[in-house]
PDB file of N, CA and C in Angstrom:
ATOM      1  N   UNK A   1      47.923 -18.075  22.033  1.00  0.00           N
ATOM      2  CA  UNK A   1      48.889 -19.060  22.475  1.00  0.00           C
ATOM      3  C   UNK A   1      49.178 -18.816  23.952  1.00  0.00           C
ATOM      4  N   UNK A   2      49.421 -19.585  24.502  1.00  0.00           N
ATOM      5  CA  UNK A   2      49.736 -19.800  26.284  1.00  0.00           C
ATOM      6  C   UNK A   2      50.711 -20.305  26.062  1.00  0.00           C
ATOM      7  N   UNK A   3      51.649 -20.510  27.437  1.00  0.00           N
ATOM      8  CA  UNK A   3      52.850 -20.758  27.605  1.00  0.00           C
ATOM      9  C   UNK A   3      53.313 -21.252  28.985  1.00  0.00           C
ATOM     10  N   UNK A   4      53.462 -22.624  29.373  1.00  0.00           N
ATOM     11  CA  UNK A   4      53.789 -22.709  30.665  1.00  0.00           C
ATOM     12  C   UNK A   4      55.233 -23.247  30.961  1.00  0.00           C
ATOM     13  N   UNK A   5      55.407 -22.595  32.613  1.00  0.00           N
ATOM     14  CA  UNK A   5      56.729 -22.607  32.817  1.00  0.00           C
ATOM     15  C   UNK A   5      56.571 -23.784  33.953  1.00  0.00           C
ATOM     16  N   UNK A   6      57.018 -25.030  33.370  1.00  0.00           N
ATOM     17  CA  UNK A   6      57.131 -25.953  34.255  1.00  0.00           C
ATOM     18  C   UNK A   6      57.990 -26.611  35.359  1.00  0.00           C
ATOM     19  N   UNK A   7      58.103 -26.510  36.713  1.00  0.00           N
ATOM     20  CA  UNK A   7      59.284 -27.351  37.561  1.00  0.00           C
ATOM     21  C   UNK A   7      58.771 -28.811  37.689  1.00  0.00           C
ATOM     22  N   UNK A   8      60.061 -29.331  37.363  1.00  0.00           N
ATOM     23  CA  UNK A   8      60.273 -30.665  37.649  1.00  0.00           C
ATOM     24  C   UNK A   8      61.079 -31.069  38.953  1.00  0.00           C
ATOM     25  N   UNK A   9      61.074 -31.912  39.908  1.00  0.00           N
ATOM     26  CA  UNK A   9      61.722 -32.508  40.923  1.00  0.00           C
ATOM     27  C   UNK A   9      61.894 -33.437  40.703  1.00  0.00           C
ATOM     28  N   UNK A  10      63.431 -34.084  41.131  1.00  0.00           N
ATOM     29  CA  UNK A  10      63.618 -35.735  40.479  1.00  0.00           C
ATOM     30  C   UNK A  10      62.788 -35.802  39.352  1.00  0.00           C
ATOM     31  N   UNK A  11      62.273 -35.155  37.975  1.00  0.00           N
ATOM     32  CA  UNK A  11      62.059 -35.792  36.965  1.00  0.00           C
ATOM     33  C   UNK A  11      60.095 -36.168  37.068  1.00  0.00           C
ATOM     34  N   UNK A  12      59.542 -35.702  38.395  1.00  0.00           N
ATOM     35  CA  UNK A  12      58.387 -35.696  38.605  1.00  0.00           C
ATOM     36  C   UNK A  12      57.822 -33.917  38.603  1.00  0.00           C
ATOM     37  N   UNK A  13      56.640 -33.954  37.944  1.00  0.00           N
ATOM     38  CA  UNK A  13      56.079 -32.747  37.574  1.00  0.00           C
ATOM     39  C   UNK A  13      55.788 -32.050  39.434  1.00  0.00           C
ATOM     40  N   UNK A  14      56.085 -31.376  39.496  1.00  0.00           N
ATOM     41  CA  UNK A  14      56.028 -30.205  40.851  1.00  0.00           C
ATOM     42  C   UNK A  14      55.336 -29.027  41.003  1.00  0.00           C
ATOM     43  N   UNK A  15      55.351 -28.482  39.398  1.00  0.00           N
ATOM     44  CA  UNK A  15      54.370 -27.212  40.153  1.00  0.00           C
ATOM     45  C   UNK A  15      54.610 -26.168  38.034  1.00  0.00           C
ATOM     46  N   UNK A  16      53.469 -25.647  37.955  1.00  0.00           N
ATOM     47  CA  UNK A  16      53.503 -25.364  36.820  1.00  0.00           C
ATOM     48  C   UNK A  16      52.817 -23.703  36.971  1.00  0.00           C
ATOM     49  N   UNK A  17      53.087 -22.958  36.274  1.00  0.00           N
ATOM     50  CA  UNK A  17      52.695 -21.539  36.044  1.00  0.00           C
ATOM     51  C   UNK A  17      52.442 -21.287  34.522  1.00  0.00           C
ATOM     52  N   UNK A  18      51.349 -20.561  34.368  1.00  0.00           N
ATOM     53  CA  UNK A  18      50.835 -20.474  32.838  1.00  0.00           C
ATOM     54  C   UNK A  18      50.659 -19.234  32.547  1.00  0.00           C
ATOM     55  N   UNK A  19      51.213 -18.463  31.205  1.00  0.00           N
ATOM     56  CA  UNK A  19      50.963 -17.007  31.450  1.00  0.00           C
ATOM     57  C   UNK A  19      50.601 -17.102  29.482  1.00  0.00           C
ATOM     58  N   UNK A  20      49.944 -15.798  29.797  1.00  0.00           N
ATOM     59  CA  UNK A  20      49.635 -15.639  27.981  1.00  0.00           C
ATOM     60  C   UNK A  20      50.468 -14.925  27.358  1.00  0.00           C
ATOM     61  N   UNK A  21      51.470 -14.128  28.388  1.00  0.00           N
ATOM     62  CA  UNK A  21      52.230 -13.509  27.399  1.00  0.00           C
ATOM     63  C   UNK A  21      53.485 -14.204  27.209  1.00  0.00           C
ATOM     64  N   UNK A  22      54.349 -14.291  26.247  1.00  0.00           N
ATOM     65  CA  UNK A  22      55.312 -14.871  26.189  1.00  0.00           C
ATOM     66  C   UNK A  22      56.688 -14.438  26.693  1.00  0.00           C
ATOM     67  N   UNK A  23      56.620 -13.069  26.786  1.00  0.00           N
ATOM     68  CA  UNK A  23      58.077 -12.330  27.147  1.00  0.00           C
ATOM     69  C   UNK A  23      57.662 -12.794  29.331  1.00  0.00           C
ATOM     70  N   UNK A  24      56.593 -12.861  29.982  1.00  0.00           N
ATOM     71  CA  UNK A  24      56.299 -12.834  30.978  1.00  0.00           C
ATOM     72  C   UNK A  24      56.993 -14.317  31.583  1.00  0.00           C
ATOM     73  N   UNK A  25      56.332 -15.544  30.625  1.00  0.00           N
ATOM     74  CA  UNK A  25      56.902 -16.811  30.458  1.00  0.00           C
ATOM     75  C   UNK A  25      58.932 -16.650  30.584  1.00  0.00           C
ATOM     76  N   UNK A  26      59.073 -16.472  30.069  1.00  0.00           N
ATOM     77  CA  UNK A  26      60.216 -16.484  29.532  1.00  0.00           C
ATOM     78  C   UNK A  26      61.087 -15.349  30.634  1.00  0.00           C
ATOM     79  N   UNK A  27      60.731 -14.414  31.215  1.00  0.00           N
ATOM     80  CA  UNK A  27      60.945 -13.973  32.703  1.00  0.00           C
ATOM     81  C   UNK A  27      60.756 -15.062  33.843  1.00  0.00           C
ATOM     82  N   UNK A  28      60.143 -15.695  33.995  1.00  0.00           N
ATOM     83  CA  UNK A  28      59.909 -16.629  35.262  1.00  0.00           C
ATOM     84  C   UNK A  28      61.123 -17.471  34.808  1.00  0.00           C
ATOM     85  N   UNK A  29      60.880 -17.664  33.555  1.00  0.00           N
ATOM     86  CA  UNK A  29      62.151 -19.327  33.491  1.00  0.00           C
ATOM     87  C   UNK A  29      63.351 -18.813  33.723  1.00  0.00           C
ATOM     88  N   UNK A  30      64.094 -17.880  33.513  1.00  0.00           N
ATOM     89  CA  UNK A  30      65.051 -17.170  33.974  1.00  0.00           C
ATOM     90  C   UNK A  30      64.971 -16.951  35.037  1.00  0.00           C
ATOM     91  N   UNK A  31      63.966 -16.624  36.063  1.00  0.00           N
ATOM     92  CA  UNK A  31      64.382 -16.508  37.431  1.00  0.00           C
ATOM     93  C   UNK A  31      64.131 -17.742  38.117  1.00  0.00           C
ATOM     94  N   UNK A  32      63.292 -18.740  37.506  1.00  0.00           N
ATOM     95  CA  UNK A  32      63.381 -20.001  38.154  1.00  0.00           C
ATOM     96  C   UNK A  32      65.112 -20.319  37.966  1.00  0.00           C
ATOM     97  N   UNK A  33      65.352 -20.439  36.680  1.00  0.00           N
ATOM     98  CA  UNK A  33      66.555 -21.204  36.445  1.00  0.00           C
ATOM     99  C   UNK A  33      68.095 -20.413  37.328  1.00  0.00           C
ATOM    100  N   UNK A  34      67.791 -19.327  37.083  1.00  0.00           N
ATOM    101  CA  UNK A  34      68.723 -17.965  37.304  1.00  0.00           C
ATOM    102  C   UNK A  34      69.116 -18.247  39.178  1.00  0.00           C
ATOM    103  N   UNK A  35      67.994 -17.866  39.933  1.00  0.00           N
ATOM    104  CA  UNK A  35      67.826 -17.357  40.968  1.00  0.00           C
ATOM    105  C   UNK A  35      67.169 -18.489  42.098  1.00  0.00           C
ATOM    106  N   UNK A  36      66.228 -19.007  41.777  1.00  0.00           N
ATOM    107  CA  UNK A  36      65.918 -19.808  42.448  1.00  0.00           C
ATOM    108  C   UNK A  36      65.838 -21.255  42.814  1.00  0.00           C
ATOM    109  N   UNK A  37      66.602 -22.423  41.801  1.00  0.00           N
ATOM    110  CA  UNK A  37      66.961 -23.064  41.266  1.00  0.00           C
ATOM    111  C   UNK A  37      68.269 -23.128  41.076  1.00  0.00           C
ATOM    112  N   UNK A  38      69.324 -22.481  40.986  1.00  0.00           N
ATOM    113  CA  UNK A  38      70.654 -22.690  40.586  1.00  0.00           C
ATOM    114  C   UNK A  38      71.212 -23.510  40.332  1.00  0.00           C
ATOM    115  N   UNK A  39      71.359 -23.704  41.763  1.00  0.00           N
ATOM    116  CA  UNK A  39      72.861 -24.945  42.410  1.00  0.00           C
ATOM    117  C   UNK A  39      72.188 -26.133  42.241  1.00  0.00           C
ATOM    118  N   UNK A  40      70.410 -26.436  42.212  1.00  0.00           N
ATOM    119  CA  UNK A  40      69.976 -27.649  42.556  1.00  0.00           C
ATOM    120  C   UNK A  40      70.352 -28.479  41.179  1.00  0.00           C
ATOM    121  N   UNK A  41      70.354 -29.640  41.610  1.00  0.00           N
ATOM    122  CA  UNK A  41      70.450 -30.904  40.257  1.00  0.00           C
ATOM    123  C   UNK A  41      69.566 -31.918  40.417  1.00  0.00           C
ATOM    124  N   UNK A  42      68.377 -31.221  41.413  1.00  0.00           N
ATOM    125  CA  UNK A  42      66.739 -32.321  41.731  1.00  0.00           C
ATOM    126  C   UNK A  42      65.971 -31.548  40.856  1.00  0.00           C
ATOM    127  N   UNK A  43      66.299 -30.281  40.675  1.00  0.00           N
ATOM    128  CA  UNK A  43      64.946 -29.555  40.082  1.00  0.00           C
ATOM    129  C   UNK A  43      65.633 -29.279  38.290  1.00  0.00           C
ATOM    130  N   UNK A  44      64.659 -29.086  37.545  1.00  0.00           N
ATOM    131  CA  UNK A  44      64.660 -28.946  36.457  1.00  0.00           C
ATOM    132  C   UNK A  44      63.394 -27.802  35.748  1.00  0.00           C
ATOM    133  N   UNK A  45      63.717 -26.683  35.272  1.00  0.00           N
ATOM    134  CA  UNK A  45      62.680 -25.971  34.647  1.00  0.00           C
ATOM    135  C   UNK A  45      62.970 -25.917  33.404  1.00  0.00           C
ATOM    136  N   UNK A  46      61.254 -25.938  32.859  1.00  0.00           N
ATOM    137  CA  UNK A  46      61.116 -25.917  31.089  1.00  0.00           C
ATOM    138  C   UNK A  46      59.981 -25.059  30.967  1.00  0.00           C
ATOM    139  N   UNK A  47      59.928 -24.388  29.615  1.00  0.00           N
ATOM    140  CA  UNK A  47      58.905 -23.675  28.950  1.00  0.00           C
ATOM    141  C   UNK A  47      58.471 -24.950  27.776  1.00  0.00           C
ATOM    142  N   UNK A  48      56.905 -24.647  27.532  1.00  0.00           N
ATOM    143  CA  UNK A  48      56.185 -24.792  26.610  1.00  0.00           C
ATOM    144  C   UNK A  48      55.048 -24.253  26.049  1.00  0.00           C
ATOM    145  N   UNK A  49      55.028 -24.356  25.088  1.00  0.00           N
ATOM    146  CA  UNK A  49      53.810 -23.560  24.146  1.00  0.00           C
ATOM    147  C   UNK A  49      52.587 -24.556  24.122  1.00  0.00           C
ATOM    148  N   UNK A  50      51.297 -23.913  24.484  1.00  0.00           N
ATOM    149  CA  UNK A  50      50.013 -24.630  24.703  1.00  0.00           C
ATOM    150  C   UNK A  50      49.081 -24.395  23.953  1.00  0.00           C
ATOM    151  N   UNK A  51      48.849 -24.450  22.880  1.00  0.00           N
ATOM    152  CA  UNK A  51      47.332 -24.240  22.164  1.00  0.00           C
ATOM    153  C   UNK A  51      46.296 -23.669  22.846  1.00  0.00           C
ATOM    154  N   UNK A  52      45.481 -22.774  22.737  1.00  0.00           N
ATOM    155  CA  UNK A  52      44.271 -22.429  23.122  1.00  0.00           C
ATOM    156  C   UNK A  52      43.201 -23.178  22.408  1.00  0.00           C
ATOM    157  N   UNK A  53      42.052 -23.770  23.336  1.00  0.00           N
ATOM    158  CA  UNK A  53      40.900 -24.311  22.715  1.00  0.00           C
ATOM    159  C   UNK A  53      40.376 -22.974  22.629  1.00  0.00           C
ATOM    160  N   UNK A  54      39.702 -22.852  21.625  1.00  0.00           N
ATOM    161  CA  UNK A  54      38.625 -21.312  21.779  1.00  0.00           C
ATOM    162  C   UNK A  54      36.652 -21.944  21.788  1.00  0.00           C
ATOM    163  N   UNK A  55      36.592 -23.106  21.562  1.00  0.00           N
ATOM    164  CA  UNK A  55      35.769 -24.014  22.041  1.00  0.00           C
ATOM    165  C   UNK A  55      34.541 -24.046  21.343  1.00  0.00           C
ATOM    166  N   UNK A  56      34.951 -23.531  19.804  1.00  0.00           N
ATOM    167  CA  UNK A  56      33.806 -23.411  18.907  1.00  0.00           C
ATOM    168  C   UNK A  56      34.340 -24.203  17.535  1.00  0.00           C
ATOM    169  N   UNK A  57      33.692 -25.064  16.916  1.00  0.00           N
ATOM    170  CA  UNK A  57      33.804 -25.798  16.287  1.00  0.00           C
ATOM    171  C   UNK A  57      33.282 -27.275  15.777  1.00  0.00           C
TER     172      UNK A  57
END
């Protein structure tokens, strides 16, 4: 499973980071949301869970 930590601006996709571990994920969104992001009310961060193709089938 993958996991990306997505910023939004005004509601338009901005910039995305993808990590495999989940506790790593879930560190960024906290410091996006926490630290770097705060005060703003243009930006918006989310996590999601991504399926892996493993590409046999």
């Amino acid at each position: 499973m993958r996991y990306k930590v997505i910023v939004y601006y005004d509601n338009i996709e901005d910039s995305e980071h993808i990590f495999n571990n989940k506790n790593d994920a879930i560190n960024e969104l906290h410091r996006l949301r926490g630290v770097k992001y705060r005060n703003s009310r243009m930006y918006r961060v989310e996590m999601e869970e991504v399926k892996q193709y493993d590409g046999q089938g």
